[in-house]
N, C-alpha and C. Protein backbone atom coordinates (compact mmCIF):
# COMPACT_ATOMS: atom_id res chain seq x y z
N UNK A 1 0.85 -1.17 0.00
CA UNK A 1 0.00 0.00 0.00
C UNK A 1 0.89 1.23 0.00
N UNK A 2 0.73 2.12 -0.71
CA UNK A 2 1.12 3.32 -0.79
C UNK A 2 0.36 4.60 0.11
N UNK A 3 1.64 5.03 1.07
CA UNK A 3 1.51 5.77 1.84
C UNK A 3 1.93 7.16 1.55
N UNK A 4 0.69 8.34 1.27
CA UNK A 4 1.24 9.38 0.76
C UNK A 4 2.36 10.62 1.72
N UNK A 5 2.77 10.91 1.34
CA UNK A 5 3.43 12.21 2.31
C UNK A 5 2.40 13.45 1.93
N UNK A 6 1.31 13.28 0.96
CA UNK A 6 1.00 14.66 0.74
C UNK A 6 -0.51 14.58 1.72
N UNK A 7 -0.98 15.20 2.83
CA UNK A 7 -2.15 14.71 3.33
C UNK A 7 -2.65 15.31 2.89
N UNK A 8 -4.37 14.83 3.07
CA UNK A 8 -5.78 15.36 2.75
C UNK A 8 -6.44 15.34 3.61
N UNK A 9 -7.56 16.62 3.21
CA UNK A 9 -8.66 16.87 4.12
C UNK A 9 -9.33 15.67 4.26
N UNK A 10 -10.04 16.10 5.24
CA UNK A 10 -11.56 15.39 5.21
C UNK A 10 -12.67 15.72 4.33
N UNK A 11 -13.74 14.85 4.02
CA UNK A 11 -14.28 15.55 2.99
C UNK A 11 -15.70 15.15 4.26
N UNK A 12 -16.56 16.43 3.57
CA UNK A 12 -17.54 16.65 4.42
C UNK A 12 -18.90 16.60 3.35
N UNK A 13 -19.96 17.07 3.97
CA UNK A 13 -21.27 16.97 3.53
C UNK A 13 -21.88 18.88 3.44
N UNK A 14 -21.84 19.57 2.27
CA UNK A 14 -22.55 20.60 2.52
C UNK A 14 -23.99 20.90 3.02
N UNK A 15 -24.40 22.06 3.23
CA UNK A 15 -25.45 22.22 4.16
C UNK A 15 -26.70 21.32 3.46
N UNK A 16 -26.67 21.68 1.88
CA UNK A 16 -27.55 20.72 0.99
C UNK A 16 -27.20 19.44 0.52
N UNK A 17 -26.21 18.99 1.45
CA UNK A 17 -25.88 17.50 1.16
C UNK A 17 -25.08 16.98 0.06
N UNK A 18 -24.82 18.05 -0.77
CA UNK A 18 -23.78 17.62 -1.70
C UNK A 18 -22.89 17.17 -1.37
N UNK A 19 -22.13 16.53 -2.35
CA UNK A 19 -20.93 16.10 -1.99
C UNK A 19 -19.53 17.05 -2.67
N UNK A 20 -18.78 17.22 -1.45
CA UNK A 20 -17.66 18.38 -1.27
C UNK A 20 -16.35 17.45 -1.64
N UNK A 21 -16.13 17.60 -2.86
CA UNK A 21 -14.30 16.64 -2.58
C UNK A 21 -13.33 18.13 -2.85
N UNK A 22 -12.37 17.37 -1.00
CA UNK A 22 -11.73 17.70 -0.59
C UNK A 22 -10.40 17.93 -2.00
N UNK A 23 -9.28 19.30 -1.77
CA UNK A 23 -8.52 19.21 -2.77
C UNK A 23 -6.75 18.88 -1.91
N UNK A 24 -6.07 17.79 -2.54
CA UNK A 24 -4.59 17.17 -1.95
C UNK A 24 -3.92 18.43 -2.08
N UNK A 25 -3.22 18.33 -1.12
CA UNK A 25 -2.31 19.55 -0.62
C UNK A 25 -1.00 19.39 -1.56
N UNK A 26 -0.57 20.71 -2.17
CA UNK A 26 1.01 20.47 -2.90
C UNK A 26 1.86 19.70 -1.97
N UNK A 27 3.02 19.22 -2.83
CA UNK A 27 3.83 18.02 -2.61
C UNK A 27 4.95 19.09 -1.61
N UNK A 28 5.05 18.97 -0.43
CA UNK A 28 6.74 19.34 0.21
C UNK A 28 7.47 18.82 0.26
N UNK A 29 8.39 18.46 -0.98
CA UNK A 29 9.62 17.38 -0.57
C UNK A 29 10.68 17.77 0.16
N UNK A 30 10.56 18.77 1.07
CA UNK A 30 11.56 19.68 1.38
C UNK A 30 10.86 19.15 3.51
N UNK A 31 9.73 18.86 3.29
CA UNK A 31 9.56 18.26 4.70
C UNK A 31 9.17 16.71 4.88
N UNK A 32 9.65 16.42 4.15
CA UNK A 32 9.96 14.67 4.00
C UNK A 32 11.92 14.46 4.78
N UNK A 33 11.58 13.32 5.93
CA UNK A 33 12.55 13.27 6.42
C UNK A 33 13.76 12.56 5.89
N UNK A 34 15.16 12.61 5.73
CA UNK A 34 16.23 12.41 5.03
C UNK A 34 16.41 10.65 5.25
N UNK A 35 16.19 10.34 6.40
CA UNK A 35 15.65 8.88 6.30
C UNK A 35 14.80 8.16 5.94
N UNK A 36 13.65 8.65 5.29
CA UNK A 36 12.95 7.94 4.51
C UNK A 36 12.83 8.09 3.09
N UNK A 37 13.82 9.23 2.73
CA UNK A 37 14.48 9.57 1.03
C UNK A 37 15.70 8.64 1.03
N UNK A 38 15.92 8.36 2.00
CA UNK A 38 17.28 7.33 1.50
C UNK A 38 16.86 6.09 1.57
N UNK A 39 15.47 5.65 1.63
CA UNK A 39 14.90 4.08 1.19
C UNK A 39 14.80 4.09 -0.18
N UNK A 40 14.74 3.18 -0.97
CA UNK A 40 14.31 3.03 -2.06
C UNK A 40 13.01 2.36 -2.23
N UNK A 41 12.04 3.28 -1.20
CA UNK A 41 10.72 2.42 -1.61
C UNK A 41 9.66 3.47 -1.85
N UNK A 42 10.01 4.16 -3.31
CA UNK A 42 8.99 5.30 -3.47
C UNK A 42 8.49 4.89 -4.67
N UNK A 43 7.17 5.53 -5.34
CA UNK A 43 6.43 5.60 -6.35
C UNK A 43 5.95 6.58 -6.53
N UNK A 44 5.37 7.04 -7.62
CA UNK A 44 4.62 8.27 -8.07
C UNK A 44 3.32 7.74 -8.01
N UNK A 45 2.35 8.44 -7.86
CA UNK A 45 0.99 7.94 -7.58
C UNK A 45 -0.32 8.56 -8.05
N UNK A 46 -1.21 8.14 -8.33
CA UNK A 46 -2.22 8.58 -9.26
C UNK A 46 -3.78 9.07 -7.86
N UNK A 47 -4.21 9.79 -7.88
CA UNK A 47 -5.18 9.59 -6.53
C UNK A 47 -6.56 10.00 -7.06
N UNK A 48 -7.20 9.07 -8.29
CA UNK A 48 -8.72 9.23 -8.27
C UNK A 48 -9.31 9.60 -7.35
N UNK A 49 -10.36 10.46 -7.54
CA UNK A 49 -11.80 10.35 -6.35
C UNK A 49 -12.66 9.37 -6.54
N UNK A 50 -12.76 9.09 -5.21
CA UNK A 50 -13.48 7.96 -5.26
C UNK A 50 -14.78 8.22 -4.61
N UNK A 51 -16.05 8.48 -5.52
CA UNK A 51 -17.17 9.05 -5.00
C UNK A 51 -17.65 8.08 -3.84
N UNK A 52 -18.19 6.93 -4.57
CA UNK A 52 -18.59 6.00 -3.29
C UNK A 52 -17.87 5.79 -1.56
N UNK A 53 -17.00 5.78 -1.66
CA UNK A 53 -16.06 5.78 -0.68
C UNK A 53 -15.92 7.60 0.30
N UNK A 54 -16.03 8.18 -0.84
CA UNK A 54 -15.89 9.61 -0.32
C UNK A 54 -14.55 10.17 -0.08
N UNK A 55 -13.24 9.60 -0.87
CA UNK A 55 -12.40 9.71 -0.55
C UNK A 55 -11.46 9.31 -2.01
N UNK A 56 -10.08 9.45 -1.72
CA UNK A 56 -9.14 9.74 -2.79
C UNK A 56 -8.99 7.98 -2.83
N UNK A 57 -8.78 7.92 -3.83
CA UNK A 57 -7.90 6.40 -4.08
C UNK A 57 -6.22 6.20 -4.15
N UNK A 58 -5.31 6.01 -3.76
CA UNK A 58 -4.20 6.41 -4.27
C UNK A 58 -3.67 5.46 -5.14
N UNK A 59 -3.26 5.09 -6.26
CA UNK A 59 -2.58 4.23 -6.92
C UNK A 59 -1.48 4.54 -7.63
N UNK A 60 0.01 3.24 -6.83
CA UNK A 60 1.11 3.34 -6.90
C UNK A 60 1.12 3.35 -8.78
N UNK A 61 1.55 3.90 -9.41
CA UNK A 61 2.47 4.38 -10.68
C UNK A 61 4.11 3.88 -10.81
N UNK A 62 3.98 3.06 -12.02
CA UNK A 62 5.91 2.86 -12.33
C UNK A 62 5.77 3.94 -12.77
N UNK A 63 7.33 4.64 -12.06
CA UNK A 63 8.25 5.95 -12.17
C UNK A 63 8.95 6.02 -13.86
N UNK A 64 9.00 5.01 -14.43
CA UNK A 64 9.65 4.84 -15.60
C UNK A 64 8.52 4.96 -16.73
N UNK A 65 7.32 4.35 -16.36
CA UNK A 65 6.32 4.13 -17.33
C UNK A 65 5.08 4.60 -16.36
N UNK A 66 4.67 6.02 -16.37
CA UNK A 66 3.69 6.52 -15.34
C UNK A 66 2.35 6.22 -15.25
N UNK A 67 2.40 5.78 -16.92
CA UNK A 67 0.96 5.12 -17.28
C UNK A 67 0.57 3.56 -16.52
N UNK A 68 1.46 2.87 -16.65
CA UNK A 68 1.12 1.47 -16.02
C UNK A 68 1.50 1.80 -14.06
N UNK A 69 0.17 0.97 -13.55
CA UNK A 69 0.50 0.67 -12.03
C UNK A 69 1.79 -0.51 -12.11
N UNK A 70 2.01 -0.23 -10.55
CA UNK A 70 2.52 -1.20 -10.02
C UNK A 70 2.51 -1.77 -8.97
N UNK A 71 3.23 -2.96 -8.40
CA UNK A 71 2.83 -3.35 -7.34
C UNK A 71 3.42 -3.33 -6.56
N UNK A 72 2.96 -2.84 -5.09
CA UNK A 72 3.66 -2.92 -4.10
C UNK A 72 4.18 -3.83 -3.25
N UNK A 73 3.44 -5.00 -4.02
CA UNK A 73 4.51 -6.23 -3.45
C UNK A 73 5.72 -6.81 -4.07
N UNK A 74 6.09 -6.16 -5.04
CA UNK A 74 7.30 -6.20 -6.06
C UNK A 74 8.51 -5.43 -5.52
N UNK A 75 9.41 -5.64 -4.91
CA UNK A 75 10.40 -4.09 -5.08
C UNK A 75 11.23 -4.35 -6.06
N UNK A 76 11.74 -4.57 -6.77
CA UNK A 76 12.03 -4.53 -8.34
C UNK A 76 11.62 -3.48 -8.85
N UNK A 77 9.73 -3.14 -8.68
CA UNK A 77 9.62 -1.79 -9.54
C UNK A 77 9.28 -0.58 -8.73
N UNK A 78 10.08 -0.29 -7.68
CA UNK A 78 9.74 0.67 -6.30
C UNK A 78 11.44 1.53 -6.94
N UNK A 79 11.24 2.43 -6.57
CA UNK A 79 12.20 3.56 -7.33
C UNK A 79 12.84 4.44 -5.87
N UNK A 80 13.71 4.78 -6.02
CA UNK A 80 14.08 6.15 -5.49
C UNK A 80 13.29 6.96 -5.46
N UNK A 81 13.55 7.91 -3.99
CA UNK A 81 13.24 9.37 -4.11
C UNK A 81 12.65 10.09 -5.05
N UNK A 82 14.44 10.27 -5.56
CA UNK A 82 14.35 11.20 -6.61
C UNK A 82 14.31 10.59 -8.23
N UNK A 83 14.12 9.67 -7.85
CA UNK A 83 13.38 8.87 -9.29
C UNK A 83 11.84 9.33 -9.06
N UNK A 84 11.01 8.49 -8.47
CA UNK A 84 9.53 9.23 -8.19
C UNK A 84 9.20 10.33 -8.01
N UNK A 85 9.95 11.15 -8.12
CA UNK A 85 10.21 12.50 -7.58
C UNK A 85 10.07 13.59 -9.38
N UNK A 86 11.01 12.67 -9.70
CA UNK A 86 11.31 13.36 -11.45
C UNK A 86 10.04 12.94 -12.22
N UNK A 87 9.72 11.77 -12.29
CA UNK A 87 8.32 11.14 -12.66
C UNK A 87 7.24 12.19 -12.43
N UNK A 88 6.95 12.65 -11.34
CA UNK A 88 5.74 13.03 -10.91
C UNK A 88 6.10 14.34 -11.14
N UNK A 89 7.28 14.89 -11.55
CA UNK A 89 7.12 16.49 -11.76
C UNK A 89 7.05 16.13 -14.04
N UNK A 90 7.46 15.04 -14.31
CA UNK A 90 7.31 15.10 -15.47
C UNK A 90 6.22 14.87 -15.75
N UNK A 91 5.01 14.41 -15.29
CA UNK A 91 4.08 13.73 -15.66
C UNK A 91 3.18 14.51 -14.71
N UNK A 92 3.05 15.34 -14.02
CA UNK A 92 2.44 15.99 -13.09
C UNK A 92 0.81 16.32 -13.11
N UNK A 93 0.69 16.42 -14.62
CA UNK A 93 -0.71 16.23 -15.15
C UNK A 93 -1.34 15.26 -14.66
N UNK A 94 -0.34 13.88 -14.99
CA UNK A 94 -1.20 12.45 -14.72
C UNK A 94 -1.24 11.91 -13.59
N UNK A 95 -0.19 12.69 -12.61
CA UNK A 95 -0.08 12.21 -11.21
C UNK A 95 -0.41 12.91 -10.30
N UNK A 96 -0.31 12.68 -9.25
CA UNK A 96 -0.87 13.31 -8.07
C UNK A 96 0.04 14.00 -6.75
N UNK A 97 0.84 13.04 -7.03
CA UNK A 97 2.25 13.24 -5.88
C UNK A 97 2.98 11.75 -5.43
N UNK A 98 4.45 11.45 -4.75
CA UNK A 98 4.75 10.72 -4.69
C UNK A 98 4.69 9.99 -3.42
N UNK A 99 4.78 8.48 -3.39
CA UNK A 99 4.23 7.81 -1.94
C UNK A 99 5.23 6.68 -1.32
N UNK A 100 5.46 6.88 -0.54
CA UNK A 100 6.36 5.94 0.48
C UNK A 100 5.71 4.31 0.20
N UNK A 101 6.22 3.01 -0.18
CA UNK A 101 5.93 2.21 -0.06
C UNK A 101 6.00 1.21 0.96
N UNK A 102 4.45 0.96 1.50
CA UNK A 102 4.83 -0.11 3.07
C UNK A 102 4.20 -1.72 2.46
N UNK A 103 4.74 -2.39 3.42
CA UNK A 103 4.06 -3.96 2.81
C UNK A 103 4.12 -4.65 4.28
């Protein structure tokens, strides 16, 4: 599962019950701690809304090929930092921000 560094709101219910999606906060890679940039267990990540749920989806992205997922039970395709890092500012359109990988 991919664990983002970028948090999000809560998403709430307006007074007429609509539904409010919450917007992901810009990426600080500048308050990401120096020990967990020196793992090599990052990905770039895609974060649909997920109406039913009421909440973001996050899905891990290969850093090399931003279009295809990947899996987080693989580390073979888990990248650097600053590999996921370059990904998600190149592709920034298609991504969302980058995510710490836990298993």
């Amino acid at each position: 599962m991919a664990t983002s560094l970028m948090p999000e709101q809560e998403c709430g219910l307006a007074a007429n019950d609509a539904e409010v999606r919450p917007q992901l906060l810009a990426l600080n890679a500048d308050g990401i701690p120096d020990e967990l940039k020196d793992n090599p267990r990052w990905a770039p990540f895609k974060a649909p809304w997920n109406a039913g749920r009421k909440k973001f989806d996050k899905i891990p992205m290969s850093p090399s090929r931003p279009q295809i997922g990947l899996s987080t039970s693989q580390p073979d395709q888990w990248a650097s930092f600053d590999e996921a890092l370059a990904s998600y500012e190149a592709n920034s359109n298609a991504l969302s921000g980058v995510g710490y990988l836990m298993t």
